[in-house]
C-alpha atoms as a PDB file:
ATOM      1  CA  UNK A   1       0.000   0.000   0.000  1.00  0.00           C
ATOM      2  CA  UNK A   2       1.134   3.720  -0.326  1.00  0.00           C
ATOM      3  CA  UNK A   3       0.670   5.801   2.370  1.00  0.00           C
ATOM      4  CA  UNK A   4       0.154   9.633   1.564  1.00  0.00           C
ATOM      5  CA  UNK A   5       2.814  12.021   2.041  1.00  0.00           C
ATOM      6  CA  UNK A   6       0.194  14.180   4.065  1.00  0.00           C
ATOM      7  CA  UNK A   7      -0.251  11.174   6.396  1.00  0.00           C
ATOM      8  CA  UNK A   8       3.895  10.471   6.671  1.00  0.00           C
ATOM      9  CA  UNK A   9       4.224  14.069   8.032  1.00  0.00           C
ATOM     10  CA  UNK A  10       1.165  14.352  10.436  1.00  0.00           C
ATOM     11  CA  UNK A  11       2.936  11.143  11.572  1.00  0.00           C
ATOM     12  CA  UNK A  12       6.276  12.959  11.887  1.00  0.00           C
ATOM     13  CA  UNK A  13       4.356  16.131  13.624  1.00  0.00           C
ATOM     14  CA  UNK A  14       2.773  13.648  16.318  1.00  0.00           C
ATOM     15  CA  UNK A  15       5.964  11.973  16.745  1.00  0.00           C
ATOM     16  CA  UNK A  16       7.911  15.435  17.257  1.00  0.00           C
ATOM     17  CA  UNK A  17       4.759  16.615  19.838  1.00  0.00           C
ATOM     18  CA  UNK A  18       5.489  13.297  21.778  1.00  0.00           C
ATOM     19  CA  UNK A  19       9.144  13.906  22.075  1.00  0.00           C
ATOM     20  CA  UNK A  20       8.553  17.842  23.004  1.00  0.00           C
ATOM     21  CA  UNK A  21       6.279  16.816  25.859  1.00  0.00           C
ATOM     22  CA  UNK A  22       8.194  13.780  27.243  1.00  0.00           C
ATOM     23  CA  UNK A  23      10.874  16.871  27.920  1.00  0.00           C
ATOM     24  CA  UNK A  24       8.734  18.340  29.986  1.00  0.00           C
ATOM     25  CA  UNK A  25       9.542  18.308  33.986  1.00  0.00           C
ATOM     26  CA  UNK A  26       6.077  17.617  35.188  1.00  0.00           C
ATOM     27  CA  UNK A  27       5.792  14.970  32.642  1.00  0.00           C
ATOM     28  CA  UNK A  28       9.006  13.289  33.479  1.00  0.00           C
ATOM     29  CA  UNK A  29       8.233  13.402  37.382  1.00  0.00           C
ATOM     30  CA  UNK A  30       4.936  11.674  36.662  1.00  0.00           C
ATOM     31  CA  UNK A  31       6.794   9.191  34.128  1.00  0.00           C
ATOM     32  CA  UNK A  32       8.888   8.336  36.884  1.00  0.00           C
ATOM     33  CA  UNK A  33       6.338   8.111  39.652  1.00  0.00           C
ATOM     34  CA  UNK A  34       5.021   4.349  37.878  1.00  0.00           C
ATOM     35  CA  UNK A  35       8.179   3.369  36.233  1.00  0.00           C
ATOM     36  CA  UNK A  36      10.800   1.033  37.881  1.00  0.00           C
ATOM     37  CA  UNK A  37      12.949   2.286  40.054  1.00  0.00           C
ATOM     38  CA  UNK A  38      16.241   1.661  37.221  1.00  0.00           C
ATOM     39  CA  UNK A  39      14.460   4.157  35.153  1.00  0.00           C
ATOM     40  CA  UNK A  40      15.641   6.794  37.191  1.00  0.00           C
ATOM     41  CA  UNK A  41      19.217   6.189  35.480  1.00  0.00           C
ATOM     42  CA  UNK A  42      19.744   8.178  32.780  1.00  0.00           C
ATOM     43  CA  UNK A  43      22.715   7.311  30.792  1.00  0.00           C
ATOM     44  CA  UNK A  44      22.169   9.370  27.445  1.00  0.00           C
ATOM     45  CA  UNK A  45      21.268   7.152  24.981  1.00  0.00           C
ATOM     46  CA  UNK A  46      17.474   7.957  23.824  1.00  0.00           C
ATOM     47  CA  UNK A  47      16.664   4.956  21.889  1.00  0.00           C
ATOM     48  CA  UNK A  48      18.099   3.369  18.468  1.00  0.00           C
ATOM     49  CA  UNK A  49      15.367   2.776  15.743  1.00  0.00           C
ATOM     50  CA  UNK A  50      12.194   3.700  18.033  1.00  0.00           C
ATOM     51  CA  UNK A  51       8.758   2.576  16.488  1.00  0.00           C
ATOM     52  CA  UNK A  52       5.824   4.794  16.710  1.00  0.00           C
ATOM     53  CA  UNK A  53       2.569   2.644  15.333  1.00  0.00           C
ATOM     54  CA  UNK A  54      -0.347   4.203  14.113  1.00  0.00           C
ATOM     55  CA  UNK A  55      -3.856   3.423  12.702  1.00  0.00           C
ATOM     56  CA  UNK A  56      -4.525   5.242   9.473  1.00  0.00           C
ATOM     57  CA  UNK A  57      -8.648   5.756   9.050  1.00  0.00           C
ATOM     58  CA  UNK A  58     -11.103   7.862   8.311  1.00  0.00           C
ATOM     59  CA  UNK A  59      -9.895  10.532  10.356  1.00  0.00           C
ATOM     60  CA  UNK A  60      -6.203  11.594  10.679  1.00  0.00           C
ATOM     61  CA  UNK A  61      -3.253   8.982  11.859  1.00  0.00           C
ATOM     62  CA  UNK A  62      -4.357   7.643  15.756  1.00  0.00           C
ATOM     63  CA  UNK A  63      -1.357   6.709  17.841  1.00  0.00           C
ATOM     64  CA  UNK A  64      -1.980   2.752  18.585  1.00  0.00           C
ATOM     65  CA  UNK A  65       1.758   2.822  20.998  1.00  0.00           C
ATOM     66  CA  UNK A  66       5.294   3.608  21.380  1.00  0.00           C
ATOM     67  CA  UNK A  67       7.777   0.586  20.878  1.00  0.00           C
ATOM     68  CA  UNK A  68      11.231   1.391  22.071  1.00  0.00           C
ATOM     69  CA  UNK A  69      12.268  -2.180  21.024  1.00  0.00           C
ATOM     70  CA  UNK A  70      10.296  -2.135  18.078  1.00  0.00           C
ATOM     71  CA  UNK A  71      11.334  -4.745  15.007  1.00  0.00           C
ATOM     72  CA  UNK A  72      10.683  -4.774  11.407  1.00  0.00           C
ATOM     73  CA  UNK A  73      12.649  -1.844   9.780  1.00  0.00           C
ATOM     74  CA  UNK A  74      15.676  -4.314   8.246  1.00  0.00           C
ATOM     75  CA  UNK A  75      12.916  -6.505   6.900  1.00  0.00           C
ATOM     76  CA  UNK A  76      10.640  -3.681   5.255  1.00  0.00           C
ATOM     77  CA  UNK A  77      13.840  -2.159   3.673  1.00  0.00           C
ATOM     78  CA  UNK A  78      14.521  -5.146   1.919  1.00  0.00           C
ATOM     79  CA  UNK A  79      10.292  -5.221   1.028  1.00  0.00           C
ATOM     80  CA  UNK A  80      10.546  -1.467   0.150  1.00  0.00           C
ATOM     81  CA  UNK A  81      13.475  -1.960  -2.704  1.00  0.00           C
ATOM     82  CA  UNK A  82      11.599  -4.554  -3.681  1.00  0.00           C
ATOM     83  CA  UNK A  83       8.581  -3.321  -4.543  1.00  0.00           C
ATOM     84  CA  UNK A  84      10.474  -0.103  -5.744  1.00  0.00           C
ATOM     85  CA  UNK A  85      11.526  -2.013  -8.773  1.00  0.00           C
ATOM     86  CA  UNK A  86       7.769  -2.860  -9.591  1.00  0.00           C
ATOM     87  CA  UNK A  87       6.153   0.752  -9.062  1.00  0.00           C
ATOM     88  CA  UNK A  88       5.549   3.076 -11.948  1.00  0.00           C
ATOM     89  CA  UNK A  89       7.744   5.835 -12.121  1.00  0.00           C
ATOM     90  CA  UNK A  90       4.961   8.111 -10.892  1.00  0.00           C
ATOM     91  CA  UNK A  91       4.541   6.226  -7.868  1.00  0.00           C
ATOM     92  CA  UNK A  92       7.906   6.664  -7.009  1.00  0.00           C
ATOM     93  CA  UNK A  93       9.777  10.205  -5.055  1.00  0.00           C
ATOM     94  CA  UNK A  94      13.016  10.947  -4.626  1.00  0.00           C
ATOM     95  CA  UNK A  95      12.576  11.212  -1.284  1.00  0.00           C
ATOM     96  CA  UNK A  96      11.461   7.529  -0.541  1.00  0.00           C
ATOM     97  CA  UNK A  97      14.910   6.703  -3.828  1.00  0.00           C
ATOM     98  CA  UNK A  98      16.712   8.880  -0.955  1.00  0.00           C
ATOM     99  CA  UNK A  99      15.920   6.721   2.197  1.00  0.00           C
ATOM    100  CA  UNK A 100      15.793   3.715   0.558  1.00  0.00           C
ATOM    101  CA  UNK A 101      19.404   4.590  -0.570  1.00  0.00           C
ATOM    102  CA  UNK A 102      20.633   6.000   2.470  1.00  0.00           C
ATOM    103  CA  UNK A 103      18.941   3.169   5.206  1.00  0.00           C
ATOM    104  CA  UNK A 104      21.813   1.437   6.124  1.00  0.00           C
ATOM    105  CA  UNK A 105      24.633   4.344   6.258  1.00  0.00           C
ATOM    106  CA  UNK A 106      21.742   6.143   8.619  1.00  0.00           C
ATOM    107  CA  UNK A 107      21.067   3.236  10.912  1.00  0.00           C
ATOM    108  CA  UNK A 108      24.989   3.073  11.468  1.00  0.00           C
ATOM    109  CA  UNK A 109      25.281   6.274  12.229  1.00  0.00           C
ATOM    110  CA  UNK A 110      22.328   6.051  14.443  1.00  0.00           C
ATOM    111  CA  UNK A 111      23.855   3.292  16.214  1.00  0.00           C
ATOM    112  CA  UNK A 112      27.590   5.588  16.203  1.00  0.00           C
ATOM    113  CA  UNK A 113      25.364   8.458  17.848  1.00  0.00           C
ATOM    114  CA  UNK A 114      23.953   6.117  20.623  1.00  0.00           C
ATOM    115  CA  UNK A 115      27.029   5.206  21.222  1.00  0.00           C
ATOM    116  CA  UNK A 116      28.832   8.619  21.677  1.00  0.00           C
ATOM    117  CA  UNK A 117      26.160   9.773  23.537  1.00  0.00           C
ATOM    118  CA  UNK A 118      27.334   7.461  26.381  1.00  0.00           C
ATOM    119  CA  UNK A 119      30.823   7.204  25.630  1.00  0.00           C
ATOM    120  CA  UNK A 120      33.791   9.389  24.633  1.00  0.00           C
ATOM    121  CA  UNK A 121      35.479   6.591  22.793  1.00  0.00           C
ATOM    122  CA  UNK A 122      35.122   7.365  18.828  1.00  0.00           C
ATOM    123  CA  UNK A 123      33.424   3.676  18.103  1.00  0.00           C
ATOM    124  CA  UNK A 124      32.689   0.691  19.770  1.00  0.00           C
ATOM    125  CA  UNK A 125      34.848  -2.573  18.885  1.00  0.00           C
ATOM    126  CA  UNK A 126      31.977  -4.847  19.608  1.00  0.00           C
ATOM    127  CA  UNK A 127      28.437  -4.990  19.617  1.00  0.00           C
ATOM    128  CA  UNK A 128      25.823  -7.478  21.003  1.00  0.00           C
ATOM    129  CA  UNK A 129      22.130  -7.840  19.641  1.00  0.00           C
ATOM    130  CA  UNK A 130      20.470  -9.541  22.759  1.00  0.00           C
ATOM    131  CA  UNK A 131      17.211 -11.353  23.026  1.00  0.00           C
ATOM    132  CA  UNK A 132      15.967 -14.325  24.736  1.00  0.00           C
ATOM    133  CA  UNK A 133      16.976 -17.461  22.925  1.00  0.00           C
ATOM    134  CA  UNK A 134      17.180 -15.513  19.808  1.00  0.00           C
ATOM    135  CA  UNK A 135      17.190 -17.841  17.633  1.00  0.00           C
ATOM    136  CA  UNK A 136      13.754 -18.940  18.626  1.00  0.00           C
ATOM    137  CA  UNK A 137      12.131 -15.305  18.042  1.00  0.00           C
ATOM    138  CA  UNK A 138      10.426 -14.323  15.253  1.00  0.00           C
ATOM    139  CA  UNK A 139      12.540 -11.591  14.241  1.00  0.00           C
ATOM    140  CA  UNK A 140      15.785 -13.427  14.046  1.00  0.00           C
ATOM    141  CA  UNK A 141      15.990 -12.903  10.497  1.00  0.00           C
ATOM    142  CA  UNK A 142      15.743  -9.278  11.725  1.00  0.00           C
ATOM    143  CA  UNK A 143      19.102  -9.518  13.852  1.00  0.00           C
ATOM    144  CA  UNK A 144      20.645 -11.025  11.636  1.00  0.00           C
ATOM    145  CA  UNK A 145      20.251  -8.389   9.216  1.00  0.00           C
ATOM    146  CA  UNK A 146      21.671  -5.955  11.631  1.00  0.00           C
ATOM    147  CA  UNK A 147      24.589  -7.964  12.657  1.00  0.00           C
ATOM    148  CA  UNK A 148      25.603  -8.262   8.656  1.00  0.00           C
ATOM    149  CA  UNK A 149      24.688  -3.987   8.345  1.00  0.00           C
ATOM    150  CA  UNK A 150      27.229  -3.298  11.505  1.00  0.00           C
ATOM    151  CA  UNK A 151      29.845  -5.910  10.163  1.00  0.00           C
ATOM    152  CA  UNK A 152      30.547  -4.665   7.249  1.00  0.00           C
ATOM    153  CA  UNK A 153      30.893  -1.493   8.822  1.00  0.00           C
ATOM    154  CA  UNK A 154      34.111  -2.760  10.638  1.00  0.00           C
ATOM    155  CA  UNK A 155      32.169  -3.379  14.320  1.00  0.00           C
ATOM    156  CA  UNK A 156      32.438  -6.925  15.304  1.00  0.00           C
ATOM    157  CA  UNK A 157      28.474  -8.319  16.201  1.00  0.00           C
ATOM    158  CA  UNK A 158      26.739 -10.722  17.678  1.00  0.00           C
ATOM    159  CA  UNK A 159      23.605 -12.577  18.462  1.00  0.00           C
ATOM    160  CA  UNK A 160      23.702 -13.242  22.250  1.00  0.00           C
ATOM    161  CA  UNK A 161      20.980 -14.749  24.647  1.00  0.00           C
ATOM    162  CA  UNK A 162      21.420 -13.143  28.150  1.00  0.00           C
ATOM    163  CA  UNK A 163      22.888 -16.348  29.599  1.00  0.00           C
ATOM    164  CA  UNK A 164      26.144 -16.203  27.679  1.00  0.00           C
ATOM    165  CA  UNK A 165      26.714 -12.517  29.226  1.00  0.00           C
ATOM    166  CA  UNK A 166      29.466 -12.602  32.088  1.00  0.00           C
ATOM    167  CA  UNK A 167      30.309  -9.664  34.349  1.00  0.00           C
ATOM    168  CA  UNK A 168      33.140  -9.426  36.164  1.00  0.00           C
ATOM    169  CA  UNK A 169      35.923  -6.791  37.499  1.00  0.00           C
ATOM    170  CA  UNK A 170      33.767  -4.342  35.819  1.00  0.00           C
ATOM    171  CA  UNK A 171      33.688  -5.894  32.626  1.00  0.00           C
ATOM    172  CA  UNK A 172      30.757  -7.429  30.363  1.00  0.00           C
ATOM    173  CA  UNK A 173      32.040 -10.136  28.068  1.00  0.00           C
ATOM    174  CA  UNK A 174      30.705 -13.283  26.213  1.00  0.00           C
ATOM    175  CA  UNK A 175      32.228 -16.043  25.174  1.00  0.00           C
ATOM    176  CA  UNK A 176      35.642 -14.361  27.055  1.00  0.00           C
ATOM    177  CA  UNK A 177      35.377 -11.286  24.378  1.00  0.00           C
ATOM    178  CA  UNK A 178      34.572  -7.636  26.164  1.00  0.00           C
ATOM    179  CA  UNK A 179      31.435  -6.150  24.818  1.00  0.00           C
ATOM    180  CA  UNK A 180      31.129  -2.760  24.313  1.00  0.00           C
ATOM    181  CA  UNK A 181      27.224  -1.765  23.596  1.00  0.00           C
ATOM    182  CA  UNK A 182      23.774  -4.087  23.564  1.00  0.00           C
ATOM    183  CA  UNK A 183      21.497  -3.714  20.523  1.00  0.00           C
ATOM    184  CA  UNK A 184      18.724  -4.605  23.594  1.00  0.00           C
ATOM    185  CA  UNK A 185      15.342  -6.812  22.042  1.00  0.00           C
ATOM    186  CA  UNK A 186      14.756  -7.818  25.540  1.00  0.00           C
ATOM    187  CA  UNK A 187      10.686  -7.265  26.622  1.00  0.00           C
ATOM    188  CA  UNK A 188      11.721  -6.905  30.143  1.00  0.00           C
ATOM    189  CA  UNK A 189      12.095  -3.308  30.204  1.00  0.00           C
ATOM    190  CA  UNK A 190      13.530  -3.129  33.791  1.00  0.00           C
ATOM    191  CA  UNK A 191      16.063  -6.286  33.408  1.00  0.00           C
ATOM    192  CA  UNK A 192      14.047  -7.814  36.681  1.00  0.00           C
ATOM    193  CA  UNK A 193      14.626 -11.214  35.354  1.00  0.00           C
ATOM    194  CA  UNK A 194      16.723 -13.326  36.945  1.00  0.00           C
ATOM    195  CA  UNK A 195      18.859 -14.049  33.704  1.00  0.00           C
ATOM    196  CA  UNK A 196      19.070 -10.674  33.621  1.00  0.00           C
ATOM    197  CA  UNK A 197      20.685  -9.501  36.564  1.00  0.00           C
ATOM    198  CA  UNK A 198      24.555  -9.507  35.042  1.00  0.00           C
ATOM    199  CA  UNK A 199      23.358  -7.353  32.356  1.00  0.00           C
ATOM    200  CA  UNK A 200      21.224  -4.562  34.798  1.00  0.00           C
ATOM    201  CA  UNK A 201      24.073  -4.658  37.053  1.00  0.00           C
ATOM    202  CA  UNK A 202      26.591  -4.144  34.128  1.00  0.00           C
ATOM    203  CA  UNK A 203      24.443  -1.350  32.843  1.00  0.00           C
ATOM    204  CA  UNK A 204      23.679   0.504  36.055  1.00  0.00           C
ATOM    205  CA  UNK A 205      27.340   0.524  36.925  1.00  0.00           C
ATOM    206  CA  UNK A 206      27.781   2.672  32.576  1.00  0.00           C
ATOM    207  CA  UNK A 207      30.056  -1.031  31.701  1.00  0.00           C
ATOM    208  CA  UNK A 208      28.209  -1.039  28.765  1.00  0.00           C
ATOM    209  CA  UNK A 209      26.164   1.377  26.488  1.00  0.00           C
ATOM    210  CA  UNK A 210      22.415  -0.282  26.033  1.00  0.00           C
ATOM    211  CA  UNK A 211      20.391   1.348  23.580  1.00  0.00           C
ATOM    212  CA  UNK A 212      17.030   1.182  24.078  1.00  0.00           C
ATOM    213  CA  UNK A 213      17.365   1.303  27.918  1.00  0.00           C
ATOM    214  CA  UNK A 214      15.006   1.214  30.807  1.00  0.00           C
ATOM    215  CA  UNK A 215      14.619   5.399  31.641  1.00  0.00           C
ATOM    216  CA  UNK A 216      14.166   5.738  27.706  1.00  0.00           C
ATOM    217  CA  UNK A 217      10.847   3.121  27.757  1.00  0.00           C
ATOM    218  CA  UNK A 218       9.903   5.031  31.174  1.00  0.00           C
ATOM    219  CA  UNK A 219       9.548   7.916  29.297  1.00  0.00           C
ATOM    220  CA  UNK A 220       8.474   7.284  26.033  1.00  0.00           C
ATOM    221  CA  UNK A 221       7.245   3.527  25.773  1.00  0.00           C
ATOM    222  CA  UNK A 222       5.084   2.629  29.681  1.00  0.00           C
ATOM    223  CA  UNK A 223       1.312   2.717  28.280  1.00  0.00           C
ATOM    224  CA  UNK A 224       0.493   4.253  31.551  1.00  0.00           C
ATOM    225  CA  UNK A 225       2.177   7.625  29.591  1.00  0.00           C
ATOM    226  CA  UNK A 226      -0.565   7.330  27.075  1.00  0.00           C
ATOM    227  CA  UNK A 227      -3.068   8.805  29.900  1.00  0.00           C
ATOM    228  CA  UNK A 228      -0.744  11.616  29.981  1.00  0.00           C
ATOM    229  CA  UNK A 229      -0.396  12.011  25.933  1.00  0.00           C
ATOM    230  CA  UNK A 230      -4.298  12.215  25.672  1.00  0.00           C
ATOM    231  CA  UNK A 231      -5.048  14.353  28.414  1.00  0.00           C
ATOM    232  CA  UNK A 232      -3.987  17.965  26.318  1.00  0.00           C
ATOM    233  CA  UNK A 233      -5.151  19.975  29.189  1.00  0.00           C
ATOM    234  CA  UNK A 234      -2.731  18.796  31.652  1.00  0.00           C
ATOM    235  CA  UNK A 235      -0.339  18.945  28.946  1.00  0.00           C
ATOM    236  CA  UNK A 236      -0.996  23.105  28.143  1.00  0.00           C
ATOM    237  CA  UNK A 237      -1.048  23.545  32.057  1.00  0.00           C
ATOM    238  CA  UNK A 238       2.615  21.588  32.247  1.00  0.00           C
ATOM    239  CA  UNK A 239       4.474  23.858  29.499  1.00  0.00           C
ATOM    240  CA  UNK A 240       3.346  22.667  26.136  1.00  0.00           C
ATOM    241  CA  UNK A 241       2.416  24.775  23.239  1.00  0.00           C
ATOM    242  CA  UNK A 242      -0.931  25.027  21.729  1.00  0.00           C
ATOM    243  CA  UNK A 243       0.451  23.219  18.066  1.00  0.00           C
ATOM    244  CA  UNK A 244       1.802  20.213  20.293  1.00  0.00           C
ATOM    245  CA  UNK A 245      -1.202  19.370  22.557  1.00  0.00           C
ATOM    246  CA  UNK A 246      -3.425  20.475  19.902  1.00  0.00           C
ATOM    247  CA  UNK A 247      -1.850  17.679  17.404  1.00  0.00           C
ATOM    248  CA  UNK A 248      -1.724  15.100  20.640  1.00  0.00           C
ATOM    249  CA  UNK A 249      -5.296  15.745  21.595  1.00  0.00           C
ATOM    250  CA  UNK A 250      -6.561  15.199  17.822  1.00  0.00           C
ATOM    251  CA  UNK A 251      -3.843  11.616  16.984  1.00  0.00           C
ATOM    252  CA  UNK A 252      -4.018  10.197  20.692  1.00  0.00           C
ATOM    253  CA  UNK A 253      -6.908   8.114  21.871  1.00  0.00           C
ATOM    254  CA  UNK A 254      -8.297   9.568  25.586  1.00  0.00           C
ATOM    255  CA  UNK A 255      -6.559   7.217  27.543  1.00  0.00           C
ATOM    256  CA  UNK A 256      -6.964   6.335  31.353  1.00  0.00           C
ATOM    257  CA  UNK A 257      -5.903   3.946  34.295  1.00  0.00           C
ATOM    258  CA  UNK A 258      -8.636   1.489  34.941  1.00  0.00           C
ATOM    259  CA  UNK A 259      -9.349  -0.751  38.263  1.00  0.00           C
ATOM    260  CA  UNK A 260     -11.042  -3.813  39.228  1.00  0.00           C
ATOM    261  CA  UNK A 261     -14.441  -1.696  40.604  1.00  0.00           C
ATOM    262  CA  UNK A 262     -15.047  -0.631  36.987  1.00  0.00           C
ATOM    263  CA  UNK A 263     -14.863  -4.420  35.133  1.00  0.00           C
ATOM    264  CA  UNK A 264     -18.618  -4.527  34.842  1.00  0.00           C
ATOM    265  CA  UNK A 265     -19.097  -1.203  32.978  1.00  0.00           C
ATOM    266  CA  UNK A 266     -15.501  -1.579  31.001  1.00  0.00           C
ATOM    267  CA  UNK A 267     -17.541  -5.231  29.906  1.00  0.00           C
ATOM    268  CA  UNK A 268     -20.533  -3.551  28.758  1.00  0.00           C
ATOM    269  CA  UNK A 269     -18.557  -0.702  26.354  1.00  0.00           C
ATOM    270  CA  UNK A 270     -15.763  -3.405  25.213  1.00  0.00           C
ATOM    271  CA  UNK A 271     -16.563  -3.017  22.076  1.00  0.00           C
ATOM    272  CA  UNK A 272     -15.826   0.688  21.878  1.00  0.00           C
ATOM    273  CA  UNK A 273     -12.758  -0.125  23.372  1.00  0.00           C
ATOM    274  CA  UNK A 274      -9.245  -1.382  23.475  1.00  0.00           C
ATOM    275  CA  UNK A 275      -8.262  -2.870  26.990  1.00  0.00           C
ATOM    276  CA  UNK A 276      -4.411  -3.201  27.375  1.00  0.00           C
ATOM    277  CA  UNK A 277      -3.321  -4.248  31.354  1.00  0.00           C
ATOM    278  CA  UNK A 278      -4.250  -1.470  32.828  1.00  0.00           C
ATOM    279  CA  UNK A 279      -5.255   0.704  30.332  1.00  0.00           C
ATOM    280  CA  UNK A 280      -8.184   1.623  28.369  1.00  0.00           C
ATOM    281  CA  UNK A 281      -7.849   3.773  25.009  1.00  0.00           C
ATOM    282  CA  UNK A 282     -11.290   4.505  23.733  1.00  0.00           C
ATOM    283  CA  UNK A 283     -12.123   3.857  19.817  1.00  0.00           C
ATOM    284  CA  UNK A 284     -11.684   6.482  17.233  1.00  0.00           C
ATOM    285  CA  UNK A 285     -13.426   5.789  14.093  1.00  0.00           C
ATOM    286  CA  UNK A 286     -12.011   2.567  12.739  1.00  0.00           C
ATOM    287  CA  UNK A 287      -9.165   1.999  15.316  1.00  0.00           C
ATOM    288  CA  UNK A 288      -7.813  -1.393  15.651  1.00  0.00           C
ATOM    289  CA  UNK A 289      -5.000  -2.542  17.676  1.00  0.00           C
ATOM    290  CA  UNK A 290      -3.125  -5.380  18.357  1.00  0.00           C
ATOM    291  CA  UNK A 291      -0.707  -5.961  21.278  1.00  0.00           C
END
């Protein structure tokens, strides 16, 4: 499908209002009231190849979440160039020729920015993508992918379940061979794990550069934020401009915490709504979400 270049930059505008409120004080205080208590470290990093999903209807883009390990972009690339070579010459831009050019010289310097925002070493000599038995996940092609894009870039990657991680003297190796930065896949946001607990202590003592980390999912990622993202008032009274909330309170479903008192009436509406944990985003035209 081809989405409309009106639709790619209301999708850039909502993206930039996110990232101008999640600045805010008041909005990072309450971030940080229900995150974990790691997100409170803030190394610098803020996030290699974040994923922003929408739901394009009737009405303009709706914000479905924020992913800060979100997958897919290595894989659509390779879609994208495909289906370049099939598209009539009016269907294509220069600006989509650009990116589609560009991708993999702009996710390594993404990656080289992540990096120097932690560290004042020029590059890292090794990185590791980590997941959970990665091999097993459905986005392995997906790391390995970005493992070939960083090799051949001169940076020495690999594919690591937590497990093989050891920490000691200050130093996070695998396999006896130091590693410098985590490409982190890893669904447990806060590293509470047990199989985890060499890599959060690793990473809360700056060993290693993790990109995405915990305080960037606190901020951006936790669905509880979303009740903060629809709620434009509280946004105005925190700092905000007008163009920001105004674009938030028009792309963002109203969002709000939910409890156990309320299951009987959340029931009866459930089909105007999207339940997520906690949450409950009410339906905008069309809007369908999966989690």
């Amino acid at each position: 499908m081809f989405v409309p270049k009106t639709e790619i930059a209301t999708m850039e505008r909502i993206v930039d209002a996110i990232e101008l409120a999640a600045k805010l004080p008041s909005y990072q205080a309450q971030a940080m009231s229900w995150a974990p208590k790691i997100a409170a470290f803030d190394p610098g990093p803020i996030g290699a190849l974040m994923g922003y999903d929408f739901h394009l209807g009737r009405d303009s883009p709706q914000l479905i979440e924020v992913n800060t390990n979100a997958g897919g972009a290595f894989l659509n690339v390779l879609l994208a160039r495909a289906q370049k070579r099939c598209c009539n010459a009016s269907q294509q831009s220069a600006a989509t020729t650009q990116m589609l050019d560009t991708f993999e010289e702009s996710v390594f310097t993404m990656f080289k920015q992540e990096w120097q925002r932690q560290s004042a070493v020029a590059m890292p000599n090794r990185i590791a993508i980590v997941d959970n038995d990665p091999k097993s996940q459905f986005m392995f092609l997906e790391f390995q992918l970005a493992r070939q894009l960083l090799q051949a870039r001169g940076i020495d990657t690999v594919i690591l379940d937590p497990s093989e991680l050891d920490y000691v003297d200050g130093k996070l190796t695998a396999h006896g061979k130091p590693i410098d930065m985590i490409y982190n896949r890893l669904v447990d946001f806060a590293f509470e794990e047990p199989d985890h607990a060499l890599l959060k202590h690793a990473y809360l003592e700056g060993a290693v550069v993790v990109t995405p980390n915990p305080h960037v999912h606190a901020m951006l990622a936790n669905k509880h934020n979303l009740t903060l993202l629809s709620d434009p008032q509280t946004l105005r009274a925190w700092g905000l401009n007008d163009a920001a909330a105004e674009c938030l309170e028009k792309s963002v479903p109203r969002t709000k915490l939910v409890s156990r008192d309320e299951a009987a009436a959340l029931w009866r509406t459930r089909r105007q709504l999207f339940l997520s944990q906690l949450l409950v985003m009410e339906a905008k035209g069309s809007i369908a979400v999966a989690s």
